[in-house]
N, C-alpha and C. Protein backbone atom coordinates (compact mmCIF):
# COMPACT_ATOMS: atom_id res chain seq x y z
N UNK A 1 121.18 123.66 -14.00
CA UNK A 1 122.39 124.38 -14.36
C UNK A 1 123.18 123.55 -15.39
N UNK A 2 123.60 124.23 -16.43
CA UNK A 2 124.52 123.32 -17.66
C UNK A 2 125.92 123.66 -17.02
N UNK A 3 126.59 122.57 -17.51
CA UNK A 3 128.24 122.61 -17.30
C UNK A 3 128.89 124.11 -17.17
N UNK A 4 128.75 124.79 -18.34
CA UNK A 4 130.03 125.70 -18.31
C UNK A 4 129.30 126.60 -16.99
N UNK A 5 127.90 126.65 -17.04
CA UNK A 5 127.52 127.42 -15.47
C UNK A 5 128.01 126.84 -14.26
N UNK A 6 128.03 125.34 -14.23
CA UNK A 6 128.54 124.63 -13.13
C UNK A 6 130.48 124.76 -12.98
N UNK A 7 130.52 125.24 -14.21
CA UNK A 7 132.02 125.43 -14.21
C UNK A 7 132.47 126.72 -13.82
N UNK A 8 132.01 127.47 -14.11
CA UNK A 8 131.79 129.22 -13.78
C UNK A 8 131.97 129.26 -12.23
N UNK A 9 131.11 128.60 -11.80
CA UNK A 9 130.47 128.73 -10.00
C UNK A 9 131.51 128.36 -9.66
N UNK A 10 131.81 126.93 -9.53
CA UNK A 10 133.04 125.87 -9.12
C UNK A 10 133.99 126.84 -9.04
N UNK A 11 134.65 127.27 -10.70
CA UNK A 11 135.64 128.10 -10.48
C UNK A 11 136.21 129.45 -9.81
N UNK A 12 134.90 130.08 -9.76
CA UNK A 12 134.72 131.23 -8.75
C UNK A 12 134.72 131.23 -7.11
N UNK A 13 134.11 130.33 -6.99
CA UNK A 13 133.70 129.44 -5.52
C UNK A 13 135.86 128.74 -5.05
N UNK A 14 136.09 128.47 -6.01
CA UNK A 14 137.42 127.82 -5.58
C UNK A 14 138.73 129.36 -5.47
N UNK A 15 138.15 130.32 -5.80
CA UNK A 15 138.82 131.71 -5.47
C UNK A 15 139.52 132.14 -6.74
N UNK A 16 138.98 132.11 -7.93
CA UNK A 16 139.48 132.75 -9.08
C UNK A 16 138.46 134.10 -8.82
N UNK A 17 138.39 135.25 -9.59
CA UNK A 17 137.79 136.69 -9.49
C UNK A 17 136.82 136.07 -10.82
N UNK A 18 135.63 136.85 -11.01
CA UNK A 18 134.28 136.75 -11.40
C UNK A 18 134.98 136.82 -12.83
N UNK A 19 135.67 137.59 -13.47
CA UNK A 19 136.26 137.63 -14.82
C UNK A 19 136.67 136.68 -15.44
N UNK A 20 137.49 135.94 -14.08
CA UNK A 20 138.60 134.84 -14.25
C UNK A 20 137.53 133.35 -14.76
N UNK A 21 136.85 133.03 -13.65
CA UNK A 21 135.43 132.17 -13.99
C UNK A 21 134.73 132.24 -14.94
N UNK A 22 134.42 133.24 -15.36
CA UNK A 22 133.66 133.40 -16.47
C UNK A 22 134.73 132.87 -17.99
N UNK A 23 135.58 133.36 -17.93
CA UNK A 23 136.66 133.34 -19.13
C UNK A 23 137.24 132.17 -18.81
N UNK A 24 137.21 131.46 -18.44
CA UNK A 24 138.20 130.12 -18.42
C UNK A 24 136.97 129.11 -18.39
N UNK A 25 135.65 129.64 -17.96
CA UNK A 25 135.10 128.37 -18.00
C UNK A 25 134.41 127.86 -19.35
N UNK A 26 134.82 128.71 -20.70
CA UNK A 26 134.59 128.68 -21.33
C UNK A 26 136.10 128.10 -22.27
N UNK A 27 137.47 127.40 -21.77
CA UNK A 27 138.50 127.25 -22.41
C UNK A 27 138.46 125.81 -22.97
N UNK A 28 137.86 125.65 -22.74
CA UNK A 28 137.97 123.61 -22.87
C UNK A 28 136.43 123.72 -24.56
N UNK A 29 135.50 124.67 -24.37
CA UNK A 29 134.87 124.62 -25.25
C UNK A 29 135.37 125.17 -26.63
N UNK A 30 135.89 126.73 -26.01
CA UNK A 30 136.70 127.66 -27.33
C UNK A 30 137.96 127.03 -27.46
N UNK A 31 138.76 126.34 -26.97
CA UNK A 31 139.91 125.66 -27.25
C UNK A 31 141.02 126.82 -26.90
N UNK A 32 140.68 127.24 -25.70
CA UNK A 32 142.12 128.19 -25.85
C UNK A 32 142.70 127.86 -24.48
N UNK A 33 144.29 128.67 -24.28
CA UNK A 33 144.96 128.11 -23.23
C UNK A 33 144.20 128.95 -22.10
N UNK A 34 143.88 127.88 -21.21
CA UNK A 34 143.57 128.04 -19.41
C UNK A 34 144.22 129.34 -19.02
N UNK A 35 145.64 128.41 -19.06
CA UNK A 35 146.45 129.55 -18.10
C UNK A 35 146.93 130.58 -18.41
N UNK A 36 146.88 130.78 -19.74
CA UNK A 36 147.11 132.37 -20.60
C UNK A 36 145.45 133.34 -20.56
N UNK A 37 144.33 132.40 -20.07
CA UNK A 37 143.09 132.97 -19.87
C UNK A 37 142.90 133.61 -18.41
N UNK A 38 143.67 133.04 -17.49
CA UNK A 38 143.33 133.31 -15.98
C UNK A 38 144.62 134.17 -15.93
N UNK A 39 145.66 134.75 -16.70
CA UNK A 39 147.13 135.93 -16.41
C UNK A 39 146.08 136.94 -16.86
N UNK A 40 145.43 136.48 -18.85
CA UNK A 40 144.92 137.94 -19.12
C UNK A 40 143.79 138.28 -18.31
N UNK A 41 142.78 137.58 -17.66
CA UNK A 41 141.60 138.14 -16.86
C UNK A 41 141.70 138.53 -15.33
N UNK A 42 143.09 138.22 -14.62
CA UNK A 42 143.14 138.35 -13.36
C UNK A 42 143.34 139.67 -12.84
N UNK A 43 143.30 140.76 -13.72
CA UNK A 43 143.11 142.24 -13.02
C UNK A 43 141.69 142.54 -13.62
N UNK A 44 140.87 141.95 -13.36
CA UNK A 44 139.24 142.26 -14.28
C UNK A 44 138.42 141.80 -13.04
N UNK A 45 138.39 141.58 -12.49
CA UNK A 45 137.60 141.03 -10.93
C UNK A 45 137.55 142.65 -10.28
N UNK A 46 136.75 142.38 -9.19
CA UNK A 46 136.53 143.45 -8.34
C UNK A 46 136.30 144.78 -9.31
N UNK A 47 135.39 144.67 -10.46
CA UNK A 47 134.88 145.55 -11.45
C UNK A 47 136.14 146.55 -11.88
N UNK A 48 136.89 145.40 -12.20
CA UNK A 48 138.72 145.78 -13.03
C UNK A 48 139.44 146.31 -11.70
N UNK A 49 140.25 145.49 -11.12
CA UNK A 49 140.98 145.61 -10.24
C UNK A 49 140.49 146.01 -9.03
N UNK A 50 139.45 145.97 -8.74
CA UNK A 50 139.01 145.95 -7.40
C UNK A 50 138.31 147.55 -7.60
N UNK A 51 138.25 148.34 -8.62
CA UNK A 51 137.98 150.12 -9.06
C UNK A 51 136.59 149.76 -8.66
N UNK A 52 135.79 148.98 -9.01
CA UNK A 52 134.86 148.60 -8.79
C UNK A 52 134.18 149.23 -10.11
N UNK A 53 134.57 149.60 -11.17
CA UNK A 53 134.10 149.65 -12.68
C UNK A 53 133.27 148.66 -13.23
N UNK A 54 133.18 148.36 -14.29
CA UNK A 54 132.26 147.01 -15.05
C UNK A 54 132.62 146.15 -14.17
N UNK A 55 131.53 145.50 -14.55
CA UNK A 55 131.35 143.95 -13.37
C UNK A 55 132.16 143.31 -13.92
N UNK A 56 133.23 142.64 -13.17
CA UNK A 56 134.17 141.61 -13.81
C UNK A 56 133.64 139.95 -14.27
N UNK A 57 132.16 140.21 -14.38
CA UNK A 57 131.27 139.18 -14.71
C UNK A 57 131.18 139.34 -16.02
N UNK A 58 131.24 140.21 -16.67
CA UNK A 58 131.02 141.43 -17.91
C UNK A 58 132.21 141.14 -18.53
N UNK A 59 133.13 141.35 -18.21
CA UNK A 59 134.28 141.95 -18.65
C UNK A 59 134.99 140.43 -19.27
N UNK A 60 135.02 139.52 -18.14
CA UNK A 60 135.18 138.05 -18.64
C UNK A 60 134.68 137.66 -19.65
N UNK A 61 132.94 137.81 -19.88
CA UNK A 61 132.28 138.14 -20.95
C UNK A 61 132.61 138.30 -22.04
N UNK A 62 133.08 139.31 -22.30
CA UNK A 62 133.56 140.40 -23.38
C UNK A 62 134.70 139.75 -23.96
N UNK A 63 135.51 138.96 -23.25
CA UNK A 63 136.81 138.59 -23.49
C UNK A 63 136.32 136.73 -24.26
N UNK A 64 135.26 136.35 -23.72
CA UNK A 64 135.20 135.14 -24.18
C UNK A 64 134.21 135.44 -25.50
N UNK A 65 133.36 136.26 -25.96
CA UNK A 65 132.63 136.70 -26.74
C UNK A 65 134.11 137.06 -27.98
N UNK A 66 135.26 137.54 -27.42
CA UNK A 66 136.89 138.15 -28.43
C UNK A 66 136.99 136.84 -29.09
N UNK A 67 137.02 135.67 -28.40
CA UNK A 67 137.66 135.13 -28.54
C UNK A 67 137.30 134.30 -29.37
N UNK A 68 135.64 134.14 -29.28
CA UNK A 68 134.29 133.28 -30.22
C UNK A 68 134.80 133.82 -31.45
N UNK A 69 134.52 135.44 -31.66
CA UNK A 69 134.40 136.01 -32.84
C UNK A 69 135.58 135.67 -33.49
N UNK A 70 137.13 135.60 -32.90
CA UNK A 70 138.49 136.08 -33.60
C UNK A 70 138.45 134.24 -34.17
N UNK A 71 138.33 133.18 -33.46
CA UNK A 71 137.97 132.44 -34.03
C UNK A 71 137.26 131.72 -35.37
N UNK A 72 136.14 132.67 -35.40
CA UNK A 72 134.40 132.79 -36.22
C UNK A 72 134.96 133.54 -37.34
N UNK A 73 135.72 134.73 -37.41
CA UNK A 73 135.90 135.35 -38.16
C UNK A 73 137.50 135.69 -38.40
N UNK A 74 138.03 134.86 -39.04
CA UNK A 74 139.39 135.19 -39.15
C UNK A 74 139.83 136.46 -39.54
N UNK A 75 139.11 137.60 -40.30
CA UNK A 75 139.37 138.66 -40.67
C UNK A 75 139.24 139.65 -39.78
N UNK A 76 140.34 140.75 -38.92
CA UNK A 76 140.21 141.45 -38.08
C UNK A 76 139.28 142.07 -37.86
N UNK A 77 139.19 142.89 -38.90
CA UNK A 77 137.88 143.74 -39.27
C UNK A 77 136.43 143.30 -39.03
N UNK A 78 135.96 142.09 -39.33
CA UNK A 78 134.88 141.47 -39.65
C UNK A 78 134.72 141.11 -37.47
N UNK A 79 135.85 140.50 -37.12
CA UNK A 79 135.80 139.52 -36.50
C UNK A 79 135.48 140.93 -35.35
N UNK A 80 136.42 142.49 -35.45
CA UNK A 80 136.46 143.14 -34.40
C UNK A 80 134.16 143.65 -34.34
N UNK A 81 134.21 144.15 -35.48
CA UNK A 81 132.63 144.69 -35.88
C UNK A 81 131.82 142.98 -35.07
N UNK A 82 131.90 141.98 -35.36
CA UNK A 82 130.85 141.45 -34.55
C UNK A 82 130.77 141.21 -33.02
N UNK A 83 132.03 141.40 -32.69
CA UNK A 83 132.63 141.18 -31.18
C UNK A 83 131.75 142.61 -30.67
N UNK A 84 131.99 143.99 -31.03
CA UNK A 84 131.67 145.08 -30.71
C UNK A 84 130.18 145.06 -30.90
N UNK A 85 129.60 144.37 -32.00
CA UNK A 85 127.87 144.09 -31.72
C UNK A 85 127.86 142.68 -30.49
N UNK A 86 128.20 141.74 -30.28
CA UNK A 86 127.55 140.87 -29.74
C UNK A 86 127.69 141.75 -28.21
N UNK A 87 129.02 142.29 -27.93
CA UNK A 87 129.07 142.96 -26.30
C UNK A 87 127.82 143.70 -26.55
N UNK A 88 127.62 144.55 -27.29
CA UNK A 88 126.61 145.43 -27.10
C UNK A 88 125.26 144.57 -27.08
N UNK A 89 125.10 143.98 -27.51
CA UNK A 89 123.95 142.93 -27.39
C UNK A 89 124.30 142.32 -25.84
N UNK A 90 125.22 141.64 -25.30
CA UNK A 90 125.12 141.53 -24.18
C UNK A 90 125.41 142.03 -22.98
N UNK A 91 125.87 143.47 -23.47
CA UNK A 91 125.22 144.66 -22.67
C UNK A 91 123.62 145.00 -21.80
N UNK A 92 122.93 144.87 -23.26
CA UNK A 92 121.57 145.28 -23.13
C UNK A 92 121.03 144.20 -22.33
N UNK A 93 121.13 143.05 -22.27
CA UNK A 93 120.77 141.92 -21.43
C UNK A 93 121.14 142.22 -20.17
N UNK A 94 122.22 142.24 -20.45
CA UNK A 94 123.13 142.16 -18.55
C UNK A 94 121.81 143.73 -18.22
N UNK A 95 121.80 144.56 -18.76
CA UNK A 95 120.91 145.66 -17.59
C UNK A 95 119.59 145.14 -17.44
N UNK A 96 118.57 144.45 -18.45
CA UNK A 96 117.47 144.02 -18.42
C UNK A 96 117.36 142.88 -17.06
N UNK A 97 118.85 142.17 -16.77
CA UNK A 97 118.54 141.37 -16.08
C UNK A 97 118.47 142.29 -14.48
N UNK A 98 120.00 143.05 -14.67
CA UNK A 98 120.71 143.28 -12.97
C UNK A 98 120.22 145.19 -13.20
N UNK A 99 119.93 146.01 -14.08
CA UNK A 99 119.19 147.62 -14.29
C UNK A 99 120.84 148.02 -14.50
N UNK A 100 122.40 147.58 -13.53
CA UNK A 100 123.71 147.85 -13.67
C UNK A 100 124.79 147.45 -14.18
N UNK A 101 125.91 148.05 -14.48
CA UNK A 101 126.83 147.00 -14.54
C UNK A 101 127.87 147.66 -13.79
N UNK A 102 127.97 148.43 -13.06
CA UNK A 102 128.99 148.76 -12.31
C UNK A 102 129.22 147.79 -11.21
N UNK A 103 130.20 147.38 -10.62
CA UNK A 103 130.23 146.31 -9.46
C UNK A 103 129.69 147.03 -8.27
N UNK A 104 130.33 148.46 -8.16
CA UNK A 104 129.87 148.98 -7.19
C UNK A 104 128.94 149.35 -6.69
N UNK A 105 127.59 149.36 -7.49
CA UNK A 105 126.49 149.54 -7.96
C UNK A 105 125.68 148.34 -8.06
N UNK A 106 125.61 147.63 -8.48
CA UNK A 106 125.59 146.08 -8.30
C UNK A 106 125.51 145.64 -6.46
N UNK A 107 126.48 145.83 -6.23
CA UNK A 107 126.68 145.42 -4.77
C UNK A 107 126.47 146.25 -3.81
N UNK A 108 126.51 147.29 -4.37
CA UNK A 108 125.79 148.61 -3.18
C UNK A 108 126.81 148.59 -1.77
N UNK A 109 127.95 148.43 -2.16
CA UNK A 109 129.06 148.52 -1.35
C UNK A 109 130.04 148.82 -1.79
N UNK A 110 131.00 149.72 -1.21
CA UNK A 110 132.76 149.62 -1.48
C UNK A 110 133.66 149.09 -1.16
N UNK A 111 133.73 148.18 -1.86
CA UNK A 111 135.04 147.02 -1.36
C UNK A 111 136.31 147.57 -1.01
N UNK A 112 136.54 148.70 -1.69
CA UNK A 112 137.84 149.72 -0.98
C UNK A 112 138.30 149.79 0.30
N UNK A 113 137.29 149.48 0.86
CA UNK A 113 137.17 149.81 2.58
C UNK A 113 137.18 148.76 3.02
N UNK A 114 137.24 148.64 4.35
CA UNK A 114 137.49 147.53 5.49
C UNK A 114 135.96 147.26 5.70
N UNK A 115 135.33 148.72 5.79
CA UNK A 115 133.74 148.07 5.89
C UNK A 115 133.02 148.13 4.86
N UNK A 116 133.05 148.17 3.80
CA UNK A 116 132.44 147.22 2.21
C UNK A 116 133.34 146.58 2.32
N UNK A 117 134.21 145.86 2.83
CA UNK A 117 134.23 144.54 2.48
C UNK A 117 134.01 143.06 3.95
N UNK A 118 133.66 144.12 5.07
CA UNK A 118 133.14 143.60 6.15
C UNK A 118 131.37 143.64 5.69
N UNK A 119 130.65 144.72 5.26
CA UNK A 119 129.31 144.46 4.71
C UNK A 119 129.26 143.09 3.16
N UNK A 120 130.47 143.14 2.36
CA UNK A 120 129.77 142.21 1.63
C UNK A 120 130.23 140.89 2.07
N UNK A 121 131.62 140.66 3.37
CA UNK A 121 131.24 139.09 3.80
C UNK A 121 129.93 138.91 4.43
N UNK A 122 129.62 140.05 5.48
CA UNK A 122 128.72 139.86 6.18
C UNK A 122 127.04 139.65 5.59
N UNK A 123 126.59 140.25 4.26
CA UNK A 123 126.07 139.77 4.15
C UNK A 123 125.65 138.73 2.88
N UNK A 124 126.80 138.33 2.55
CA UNK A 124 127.23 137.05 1.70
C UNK A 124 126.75 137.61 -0.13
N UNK A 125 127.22 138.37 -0.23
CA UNK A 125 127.07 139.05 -1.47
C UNK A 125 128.04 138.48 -2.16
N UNK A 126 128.81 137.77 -2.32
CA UNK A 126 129.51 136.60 -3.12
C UNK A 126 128.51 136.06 -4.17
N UNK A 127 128.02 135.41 -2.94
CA UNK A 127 126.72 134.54 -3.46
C UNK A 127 125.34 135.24 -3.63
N UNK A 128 125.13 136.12 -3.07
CA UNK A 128 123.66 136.79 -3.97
C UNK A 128 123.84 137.36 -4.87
N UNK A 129 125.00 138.11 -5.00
CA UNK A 129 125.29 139.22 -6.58
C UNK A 129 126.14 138.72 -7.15
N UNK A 130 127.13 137.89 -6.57
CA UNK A 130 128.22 137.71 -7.95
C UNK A 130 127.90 136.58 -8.82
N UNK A 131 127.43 135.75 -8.03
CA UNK A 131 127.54 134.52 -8.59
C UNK A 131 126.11 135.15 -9.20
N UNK A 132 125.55 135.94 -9.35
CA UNK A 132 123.92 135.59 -9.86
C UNK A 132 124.75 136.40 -11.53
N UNK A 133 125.43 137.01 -11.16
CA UNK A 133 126.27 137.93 -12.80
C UNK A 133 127.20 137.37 -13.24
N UNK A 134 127.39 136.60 -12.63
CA UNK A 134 128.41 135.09 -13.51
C UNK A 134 127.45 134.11 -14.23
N UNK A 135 126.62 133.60 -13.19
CA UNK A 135 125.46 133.11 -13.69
C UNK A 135 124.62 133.63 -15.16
N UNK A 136 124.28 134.98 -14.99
CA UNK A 136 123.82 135.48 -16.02
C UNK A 136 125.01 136.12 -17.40
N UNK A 137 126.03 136.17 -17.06
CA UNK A 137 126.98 136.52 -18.18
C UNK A 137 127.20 135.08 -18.93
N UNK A 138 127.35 133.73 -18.30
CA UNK A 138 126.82 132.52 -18.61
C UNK A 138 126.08 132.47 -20.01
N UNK A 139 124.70 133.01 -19.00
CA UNK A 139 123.32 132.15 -20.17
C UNK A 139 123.57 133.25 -21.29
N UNK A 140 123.52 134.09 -21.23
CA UNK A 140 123.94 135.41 -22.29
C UNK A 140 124.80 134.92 -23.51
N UNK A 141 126.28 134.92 -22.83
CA UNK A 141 126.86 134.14 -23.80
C UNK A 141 126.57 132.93 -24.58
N UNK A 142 125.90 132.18 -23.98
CA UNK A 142 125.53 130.98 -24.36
C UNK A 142 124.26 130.81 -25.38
N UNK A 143 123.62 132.35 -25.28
CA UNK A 143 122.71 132.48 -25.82
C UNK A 143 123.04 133.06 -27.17
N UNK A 144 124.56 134.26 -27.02
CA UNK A 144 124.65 134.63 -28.18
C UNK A 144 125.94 133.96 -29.41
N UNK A 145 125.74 133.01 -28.64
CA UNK A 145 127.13 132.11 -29.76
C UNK A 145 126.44 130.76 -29.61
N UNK A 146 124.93 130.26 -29.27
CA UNK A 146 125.08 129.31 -29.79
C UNK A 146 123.90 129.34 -30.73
């Protein structure tokens, strides 16, 4: 496992939401502020607020992929067109890896409820699905910015 994956986990594991981990564990590399990264990503967990929509593995993603490009490309225009190809590029990955990207779908539970969220302590879906789409929103990124 490389750092920013070991940083991802750590940070998720210490109770930030899958968005939040993903996007911050990438702040010390992209140079941006922490704590203005974990206000804008903290309704993006639980596949955007708990809706159970895009995986907030994804979505963190998407936001650290904004942030490569707006960097990479100082020109809005330029910088918005490669941001909108690289997600889509790591779109197509994220299904090749997980077939979904819905959380709810993904986890084959509804966290809405008392029992999806008694089935995913019970059977530790933290750690088999989330962390495996943190994990993989990770190498993705890492794959398409470096």
């Amino acid at each position: 496992m490389n750092q920013t994956e070991e940083n991802a986990i750590t940070l998720f594991k210490s109770g930030l939401n899958c968005a939040q981990a993903v996007l911050t564990a990438y702040s010390e590399k992209l140079n941006f502020d922490n704590g203005l990264a974990l206000n804008i990503s903290r309704g993006f967990g639980g596949g955007m607020g708990r809706l159970q929509k895009t995986c907030g593995a994804m979505t963190g993603a998407f936001m650290v992929l904004s942030v490569y490009n707006g960097q990479k490309h100082p020109d809005n225009s330029v910088s918005k067109i490669m941001t909108y190809s690289m997600i889509q590029d790591f779109n197509s990955k994220f299904i090749e890896k997980h077939e979904k990207t819905d959380c709810r779908d993904l986890l084959n539970c509804d966290m809405t409820t008392e029992a999806g969220l008694k089935f995913m302590q019970d059977n530790h879906l933290s750690e088999k699905v989330c962390e495996k789409c943190i994990l993989s929103s990770v190498n993705i990124i890492n794959e398409l910015i470096d």
